[in-house]
PDB file of N, CA and C in Angstrom:
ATOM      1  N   UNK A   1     162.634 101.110 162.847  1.00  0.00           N
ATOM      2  CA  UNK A   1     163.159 100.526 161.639  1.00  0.00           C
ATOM      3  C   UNK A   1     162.453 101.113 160.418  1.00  0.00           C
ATOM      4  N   UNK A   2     160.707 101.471 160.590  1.00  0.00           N
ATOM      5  CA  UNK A   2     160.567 102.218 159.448  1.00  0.00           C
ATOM      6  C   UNK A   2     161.039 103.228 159.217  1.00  0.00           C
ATOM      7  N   UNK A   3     161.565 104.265 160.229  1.00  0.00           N
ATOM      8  CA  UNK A   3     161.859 105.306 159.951  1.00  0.00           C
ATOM      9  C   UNK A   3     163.054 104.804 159.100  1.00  0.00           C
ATOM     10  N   UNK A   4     164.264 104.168 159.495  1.00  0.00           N
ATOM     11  CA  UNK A   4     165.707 104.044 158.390  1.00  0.00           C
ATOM     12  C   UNK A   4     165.043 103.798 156.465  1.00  0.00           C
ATOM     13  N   UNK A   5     163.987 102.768 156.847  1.00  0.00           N
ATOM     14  CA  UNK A   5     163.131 102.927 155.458  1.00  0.00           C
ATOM     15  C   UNK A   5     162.983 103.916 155.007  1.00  0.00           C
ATOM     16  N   UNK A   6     162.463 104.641 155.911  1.00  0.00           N
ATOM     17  CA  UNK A   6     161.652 106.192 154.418  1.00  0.00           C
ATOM     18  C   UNK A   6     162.953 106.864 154.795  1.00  0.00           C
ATOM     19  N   UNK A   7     163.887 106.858 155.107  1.00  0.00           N
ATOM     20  CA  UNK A   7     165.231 107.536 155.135  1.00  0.00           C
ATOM     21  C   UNK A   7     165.940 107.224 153.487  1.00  0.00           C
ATOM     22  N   UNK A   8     166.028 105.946 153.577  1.00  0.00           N
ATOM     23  CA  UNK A   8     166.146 105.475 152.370  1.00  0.00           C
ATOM     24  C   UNK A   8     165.755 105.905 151.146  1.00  0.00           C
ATOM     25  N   UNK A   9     164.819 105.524 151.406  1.00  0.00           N
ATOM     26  CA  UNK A   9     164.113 106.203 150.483  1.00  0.00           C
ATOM     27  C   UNK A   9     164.101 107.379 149.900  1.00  0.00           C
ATOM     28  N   UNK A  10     164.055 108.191 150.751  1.00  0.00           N
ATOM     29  CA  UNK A  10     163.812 109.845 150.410  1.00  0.00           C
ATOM     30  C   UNK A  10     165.296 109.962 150.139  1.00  0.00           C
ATOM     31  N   UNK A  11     166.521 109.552 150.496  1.00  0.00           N
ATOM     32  CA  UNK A  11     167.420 109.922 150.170  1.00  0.00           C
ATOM     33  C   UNK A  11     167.697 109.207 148.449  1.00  0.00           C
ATOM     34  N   UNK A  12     167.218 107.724 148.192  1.00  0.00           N
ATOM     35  CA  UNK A  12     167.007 107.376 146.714  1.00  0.00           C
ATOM     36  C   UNK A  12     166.131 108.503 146.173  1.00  0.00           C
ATOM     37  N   UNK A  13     164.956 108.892 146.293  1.00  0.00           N
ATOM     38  CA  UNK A  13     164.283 109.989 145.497  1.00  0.00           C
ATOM     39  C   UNK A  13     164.876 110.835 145.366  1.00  0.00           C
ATOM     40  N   UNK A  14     165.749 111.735 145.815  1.00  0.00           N
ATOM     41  CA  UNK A  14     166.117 113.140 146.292  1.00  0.00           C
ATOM     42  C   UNK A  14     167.763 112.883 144.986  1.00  0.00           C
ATOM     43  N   UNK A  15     168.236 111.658 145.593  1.00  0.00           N
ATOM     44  CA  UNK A  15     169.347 111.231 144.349  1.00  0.00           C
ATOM     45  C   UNK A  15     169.565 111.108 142.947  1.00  0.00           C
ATOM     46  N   UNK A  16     167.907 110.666 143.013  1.00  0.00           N
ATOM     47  CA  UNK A  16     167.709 109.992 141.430  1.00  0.00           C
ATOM     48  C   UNK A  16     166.851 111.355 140.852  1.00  0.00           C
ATOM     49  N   UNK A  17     166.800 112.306 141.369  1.00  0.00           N
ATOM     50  CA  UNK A  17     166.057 113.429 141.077  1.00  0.00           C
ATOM     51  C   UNK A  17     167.058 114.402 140.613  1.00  0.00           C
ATOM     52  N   UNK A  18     168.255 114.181 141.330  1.00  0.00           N
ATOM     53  CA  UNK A  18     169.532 115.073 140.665  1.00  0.00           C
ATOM     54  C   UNK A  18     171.031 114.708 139.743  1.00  0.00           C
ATOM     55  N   UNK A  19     169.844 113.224 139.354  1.00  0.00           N
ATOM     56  CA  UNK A  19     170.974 112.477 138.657  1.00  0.00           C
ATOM     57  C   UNK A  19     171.481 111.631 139.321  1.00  0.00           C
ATOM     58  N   UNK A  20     172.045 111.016 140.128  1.00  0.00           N
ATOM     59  CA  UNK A  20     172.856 109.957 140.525  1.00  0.00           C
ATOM     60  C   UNK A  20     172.483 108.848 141.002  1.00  0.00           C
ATOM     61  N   UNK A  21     172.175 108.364 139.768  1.00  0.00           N
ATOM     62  CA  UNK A  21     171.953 106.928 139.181  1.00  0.00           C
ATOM     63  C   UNK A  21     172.129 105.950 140.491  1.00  0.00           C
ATOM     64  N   UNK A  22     173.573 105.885 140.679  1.00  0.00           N
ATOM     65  CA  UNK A  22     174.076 104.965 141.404  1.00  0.00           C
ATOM     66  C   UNK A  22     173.994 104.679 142.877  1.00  0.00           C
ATOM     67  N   UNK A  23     173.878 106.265 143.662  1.00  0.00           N
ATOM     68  CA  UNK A  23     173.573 106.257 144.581  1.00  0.00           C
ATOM     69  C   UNK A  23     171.917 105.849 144.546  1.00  0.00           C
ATOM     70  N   UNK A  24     171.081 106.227 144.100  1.00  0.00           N
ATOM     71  CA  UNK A  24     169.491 106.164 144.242  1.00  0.00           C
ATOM     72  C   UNK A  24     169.454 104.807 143.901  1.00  0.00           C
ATOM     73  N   UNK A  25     170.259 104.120 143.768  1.00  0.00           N
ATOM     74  CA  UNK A  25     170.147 102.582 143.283  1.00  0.00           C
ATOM     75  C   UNK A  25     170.512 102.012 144.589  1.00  0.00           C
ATOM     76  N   UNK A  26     171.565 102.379 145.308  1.00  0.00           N
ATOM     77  CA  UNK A  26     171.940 102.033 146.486  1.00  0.00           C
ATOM     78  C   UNK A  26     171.382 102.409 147.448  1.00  0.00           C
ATOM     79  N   UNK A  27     170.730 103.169 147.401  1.00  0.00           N
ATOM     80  CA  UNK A  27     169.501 103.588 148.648  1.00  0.00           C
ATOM     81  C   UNK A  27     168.726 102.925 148.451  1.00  0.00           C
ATOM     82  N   UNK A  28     168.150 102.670 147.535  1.00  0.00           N
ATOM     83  CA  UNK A  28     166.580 101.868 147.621  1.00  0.00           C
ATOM     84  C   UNK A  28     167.213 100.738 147.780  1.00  0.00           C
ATOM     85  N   UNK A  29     168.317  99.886 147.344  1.00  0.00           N
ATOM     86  CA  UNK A  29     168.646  98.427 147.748  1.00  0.00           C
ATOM     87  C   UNK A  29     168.628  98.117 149.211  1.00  0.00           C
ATOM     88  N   UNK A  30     169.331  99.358 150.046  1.00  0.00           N
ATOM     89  CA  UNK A  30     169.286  99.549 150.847  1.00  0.00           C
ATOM     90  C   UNK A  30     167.608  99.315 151.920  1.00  0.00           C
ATOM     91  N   UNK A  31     167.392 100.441 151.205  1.00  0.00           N
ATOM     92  CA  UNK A  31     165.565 100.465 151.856  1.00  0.00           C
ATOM     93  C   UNK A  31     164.912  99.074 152.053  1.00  0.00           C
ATOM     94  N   UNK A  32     165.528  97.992 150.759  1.00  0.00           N
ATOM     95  CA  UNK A  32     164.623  97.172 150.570  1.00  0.00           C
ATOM     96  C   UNK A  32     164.760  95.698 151.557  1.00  0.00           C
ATOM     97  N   UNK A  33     166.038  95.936 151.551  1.00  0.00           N
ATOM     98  CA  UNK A  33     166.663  94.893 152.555  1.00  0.00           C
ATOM     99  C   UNK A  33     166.283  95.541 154.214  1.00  0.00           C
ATOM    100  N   UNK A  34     166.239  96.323 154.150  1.00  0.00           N
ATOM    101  CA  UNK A  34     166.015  97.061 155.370  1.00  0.00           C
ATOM    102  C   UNK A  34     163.929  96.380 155.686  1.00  0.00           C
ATOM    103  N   UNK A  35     163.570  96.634 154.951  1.00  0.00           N
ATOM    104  CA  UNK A  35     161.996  96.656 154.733  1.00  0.00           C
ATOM    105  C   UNK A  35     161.973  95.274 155.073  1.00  0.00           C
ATOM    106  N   UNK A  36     162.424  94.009 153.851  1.00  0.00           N
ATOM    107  CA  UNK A  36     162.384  93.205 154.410  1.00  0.00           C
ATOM    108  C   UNK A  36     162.866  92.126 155.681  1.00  0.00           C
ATOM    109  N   UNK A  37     163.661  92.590 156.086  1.00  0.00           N
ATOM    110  CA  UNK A  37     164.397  92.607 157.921  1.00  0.00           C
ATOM    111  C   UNK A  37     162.854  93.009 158.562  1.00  0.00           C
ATOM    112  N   UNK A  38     162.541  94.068 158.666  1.00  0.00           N
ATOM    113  CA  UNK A  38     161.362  94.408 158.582  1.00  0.00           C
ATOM    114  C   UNK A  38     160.350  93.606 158.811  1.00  0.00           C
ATOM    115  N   UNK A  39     159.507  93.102 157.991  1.00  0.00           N
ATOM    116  CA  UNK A  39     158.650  92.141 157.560  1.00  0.00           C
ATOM    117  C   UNK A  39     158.833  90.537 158.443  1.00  0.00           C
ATOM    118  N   UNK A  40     159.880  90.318 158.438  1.00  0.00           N
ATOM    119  CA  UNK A  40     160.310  89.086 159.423  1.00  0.00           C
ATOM    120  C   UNK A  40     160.251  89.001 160.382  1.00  0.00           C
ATOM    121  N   UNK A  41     160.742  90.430 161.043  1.00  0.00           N
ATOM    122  CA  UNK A  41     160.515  90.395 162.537  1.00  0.00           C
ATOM    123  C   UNK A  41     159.162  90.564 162.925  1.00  0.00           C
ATOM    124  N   UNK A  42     158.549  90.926 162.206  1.00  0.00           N
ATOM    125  CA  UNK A  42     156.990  91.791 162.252  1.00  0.00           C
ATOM    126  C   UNK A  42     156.187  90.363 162.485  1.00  0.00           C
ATOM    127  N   UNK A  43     156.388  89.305 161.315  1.00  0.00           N
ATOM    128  CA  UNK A  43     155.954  87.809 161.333  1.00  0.00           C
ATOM    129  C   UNK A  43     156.263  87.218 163.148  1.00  0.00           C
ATOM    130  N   UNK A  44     157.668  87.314 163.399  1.00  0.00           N
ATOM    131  CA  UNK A  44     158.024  86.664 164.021  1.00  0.00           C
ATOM    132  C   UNK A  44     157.567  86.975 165.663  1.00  0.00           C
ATOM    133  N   UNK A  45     157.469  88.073 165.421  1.00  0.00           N
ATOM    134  CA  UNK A  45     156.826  89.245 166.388  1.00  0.00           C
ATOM    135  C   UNK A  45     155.230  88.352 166.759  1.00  0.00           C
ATOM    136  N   UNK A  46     154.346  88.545 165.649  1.00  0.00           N
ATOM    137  CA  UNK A  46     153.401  87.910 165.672  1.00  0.00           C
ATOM    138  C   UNK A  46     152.940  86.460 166.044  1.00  0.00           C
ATOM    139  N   UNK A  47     154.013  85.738 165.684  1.00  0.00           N
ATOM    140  CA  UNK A  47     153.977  84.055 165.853  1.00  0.00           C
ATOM    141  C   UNK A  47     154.266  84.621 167.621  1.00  0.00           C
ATOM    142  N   UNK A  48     155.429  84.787 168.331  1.00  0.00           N
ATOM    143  CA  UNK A  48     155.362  84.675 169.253  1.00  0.00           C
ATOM    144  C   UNK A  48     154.218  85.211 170.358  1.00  0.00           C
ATOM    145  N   UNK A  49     153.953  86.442 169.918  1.00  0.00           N
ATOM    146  CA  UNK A  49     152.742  86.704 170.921  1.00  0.00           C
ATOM    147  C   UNK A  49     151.487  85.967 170.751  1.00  0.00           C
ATOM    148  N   UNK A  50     151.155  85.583 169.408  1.00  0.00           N
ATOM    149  CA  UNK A  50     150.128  84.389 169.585  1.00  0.00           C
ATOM    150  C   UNK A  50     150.678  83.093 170.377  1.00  0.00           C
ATOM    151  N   UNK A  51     151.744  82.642 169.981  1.00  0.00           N
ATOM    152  CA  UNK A  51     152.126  81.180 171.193  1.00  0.00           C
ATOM    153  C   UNK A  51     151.836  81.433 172.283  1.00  0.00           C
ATOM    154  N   UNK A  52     152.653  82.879 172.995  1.00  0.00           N
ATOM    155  CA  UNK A  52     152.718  83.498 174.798  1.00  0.00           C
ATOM    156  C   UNK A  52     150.633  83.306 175.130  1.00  0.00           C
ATOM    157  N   UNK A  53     150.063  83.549 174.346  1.00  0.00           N
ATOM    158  CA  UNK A  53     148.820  84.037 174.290  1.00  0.00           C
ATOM    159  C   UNK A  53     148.265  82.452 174.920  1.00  0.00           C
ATOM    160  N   UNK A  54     148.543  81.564 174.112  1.00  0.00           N
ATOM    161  CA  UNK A  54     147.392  80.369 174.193  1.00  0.00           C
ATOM    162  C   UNK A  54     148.390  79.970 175.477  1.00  0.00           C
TER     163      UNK A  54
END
């Protein structure tokens, strides 16, 4: 999943570097929702292997 992130990304940099506003706006929205999907599972990831644990 990080990798689709810095996909994102680099494709917003690479966009907004040759002008197009709109797309490099939509990539990083992209990235960011992606990132945070991300972040949740990562939490959720964590809560469960500590429960399995005790």
């Amino acid at each position: 999943m990080l990798r689709w992130i810095l996909i994102f990304l680099v494709i917003a940099l690479i966009a907004a570097l040759l002008g197009f506003g709109g797309i490099a706006a939509g990539a990083a929205g992209i990235a960011k929702i992606i990132f945070y999907v991300f972040l949740v599972l990562l939490a959720v990831s964590v809560v469960m292997h500590l429960v399995k644990r005790v």
